[in-house]
Protein backbone atom coordinates (compact mmCIF):
# COMPACT_ATOMS: atom_id res chain seq x y z
CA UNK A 1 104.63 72.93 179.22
CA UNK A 2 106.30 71.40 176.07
CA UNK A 3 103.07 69.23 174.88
CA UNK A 4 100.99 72.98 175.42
CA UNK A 5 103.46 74.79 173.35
CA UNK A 6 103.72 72.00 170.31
CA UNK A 7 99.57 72.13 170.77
CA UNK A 8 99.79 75.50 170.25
CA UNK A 9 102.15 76.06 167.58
CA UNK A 10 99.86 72.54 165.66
CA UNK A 11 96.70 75.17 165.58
CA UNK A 12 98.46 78.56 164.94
CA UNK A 13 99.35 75.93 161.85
CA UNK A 14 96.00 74.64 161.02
CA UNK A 15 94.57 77.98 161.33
CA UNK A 16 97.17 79.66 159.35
CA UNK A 17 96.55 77.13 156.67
CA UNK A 18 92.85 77.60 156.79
CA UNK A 19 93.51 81.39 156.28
CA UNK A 20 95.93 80.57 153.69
CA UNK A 21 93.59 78.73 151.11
CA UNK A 22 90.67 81.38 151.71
CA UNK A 23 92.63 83.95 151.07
CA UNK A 24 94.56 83.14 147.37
CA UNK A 25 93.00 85.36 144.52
CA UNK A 26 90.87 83.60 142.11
CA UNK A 27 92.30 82.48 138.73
CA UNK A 28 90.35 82.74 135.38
CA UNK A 29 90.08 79.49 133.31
CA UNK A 30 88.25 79.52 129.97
CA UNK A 31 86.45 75.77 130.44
CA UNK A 32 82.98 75.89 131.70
CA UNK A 33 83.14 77.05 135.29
CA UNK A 34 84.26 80.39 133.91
CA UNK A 35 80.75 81.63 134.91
CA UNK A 36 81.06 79.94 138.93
CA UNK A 37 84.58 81.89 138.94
CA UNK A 38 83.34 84.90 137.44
CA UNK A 39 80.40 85.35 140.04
CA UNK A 40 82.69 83.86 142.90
CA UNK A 41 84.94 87.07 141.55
CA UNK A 42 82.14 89.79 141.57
CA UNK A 43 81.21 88.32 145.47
CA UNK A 44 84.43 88.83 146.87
CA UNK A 45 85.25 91.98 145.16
CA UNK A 46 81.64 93.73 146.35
CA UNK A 47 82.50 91.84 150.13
CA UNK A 48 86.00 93.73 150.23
CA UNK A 49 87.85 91.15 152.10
CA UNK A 50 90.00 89.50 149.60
CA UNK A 51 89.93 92.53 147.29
CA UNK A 52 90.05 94.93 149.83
CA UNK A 53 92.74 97.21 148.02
CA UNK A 54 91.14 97.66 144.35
CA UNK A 55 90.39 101.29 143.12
CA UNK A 56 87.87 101.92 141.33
CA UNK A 57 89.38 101.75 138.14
CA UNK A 58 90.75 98.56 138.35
CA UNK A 59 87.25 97.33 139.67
CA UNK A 60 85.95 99.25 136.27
CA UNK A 61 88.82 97.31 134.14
CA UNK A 62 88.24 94.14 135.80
CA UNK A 63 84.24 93.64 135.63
CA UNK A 64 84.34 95.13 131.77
CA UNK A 65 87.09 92.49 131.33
CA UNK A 66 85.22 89.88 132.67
CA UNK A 67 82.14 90.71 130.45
CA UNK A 68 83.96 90.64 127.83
CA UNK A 69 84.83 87.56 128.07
CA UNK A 70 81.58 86.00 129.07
CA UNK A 71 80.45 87.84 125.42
CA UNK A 72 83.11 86.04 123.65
CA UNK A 73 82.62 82.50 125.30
CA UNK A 74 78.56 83.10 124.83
CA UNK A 75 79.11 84.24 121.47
CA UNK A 76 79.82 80.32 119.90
CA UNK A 77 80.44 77.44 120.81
CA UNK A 78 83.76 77.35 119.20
CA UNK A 79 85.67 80.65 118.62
CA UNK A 80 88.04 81.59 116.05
CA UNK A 81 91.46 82.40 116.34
CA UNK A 82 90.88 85.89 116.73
CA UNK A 83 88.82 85.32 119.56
CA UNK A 84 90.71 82.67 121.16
CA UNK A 85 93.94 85.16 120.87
CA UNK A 86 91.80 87.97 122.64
CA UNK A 87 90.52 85.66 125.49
CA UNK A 88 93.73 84.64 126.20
CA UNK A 89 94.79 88.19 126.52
CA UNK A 90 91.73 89.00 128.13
CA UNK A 91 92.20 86.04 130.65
CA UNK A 92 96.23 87.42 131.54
CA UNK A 93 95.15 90.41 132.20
CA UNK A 94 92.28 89.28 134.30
CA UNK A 95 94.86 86.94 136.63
CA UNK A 96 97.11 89.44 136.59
CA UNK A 97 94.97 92.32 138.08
CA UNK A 98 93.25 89.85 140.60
CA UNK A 99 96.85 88.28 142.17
CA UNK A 100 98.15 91.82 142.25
CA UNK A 101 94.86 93.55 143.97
CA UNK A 102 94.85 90.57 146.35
CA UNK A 103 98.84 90.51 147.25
CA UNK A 104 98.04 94.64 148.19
CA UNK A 105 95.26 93.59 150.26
CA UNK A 106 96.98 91.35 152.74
CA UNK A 107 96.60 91.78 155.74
CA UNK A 108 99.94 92.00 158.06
CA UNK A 109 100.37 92.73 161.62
CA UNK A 110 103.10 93.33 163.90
CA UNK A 111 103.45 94.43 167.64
CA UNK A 112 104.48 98.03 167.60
CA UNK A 113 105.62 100.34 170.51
CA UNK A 114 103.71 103.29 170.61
CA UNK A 115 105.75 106.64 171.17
CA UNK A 116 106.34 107.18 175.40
CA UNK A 117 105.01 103.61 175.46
CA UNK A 118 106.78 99.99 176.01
CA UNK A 119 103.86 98.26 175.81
CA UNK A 120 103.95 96.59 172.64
CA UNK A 121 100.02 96.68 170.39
CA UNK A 122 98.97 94.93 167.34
CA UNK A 123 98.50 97.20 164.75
CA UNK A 124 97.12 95.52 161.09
CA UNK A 125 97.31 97.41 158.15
CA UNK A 126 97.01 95.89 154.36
CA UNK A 127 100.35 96.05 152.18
CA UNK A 128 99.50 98.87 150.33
CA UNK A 129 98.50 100.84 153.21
CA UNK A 130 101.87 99.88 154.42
CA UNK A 131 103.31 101.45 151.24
CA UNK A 132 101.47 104.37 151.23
CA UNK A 133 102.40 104.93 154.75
CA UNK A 134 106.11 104.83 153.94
CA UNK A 135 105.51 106.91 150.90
CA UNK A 136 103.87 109.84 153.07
CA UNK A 137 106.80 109.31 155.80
CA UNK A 138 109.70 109.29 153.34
CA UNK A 139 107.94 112.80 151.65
CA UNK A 140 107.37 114.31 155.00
CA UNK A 141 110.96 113.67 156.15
CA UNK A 142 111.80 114.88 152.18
CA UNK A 143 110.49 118.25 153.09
CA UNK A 144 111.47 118.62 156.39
CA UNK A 145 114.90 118.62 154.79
CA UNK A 146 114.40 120.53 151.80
CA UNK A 147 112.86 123.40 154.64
CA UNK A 148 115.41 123.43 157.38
CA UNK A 149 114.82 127.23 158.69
CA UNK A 150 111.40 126.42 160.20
């Protein structure tokens, strides 16, 4: 029973790894794989997965951003300090935006009891569903308060 339980726990590990490296958000170098990462961006972002938890405006912000950028690194060869200043800014904001999106799109489960129920069920739901959940709860129970004659 011991060697099936250390077996067990070895590829929960290896798996958990595996999940691990696929699911880190991308980060924006200005060298010359900017246009791999920049495509490997707009995939995962249209796939939802990673991404799963960007609004429209940030997905607005982020792909004008990102053309931007390609602009300035097309533009010459070598750009001036102006330039170099704004695609560093450019390039904060972009790693910024794509670590935050992707630590609100995690994915995190627990076993939950249902109400009436002892039978525990997985239930998923992505951090900042999790948040908003809480949010809704805490106004509900806000008002509930607030309105105590009905």
């Amino acid at each position: 029973m011991s060697v099936r339980l250390s077996l067990g726990f070895f590829v929960c590990m290896w798996a958990g790894a595996l999940a691990a490296k696929d699911d880190q958000a991308h980060q924006v170098s200005l060298d010359s794989g900017f246009a791999d990462t920049r495509a490997a961006i707009i995939r995962e972002v249209d796939r939802g997965d990673l991404y799963r938890e960007i609004t429209d405006e940030q997905r607005k912000t982020l792909f004008a951003e990102l053309d931007q950028i390609a602009g300035l690194m097309d533009a010459s060869s070598s750009p001036s300090q102006g330039d170099q200043a704004t695609l560093q800014r450019l390039q904060n904001s972009v790693n910024e935006l794509l670590v935050r999106v992707a630590e609100d799109s995690k994915l995190v489960c627990r076993r939950e009891r249902g109400l009436g129920s002892n039978i525990p069920t997985r239930v998923c739901l992505t951090v900042a569903a999790r948040r908003r959940q809480e949010a809704a709860s805490q106004e509900a129970m806000r008002r509930q308060q607030a309105s105590p004659g009905r």
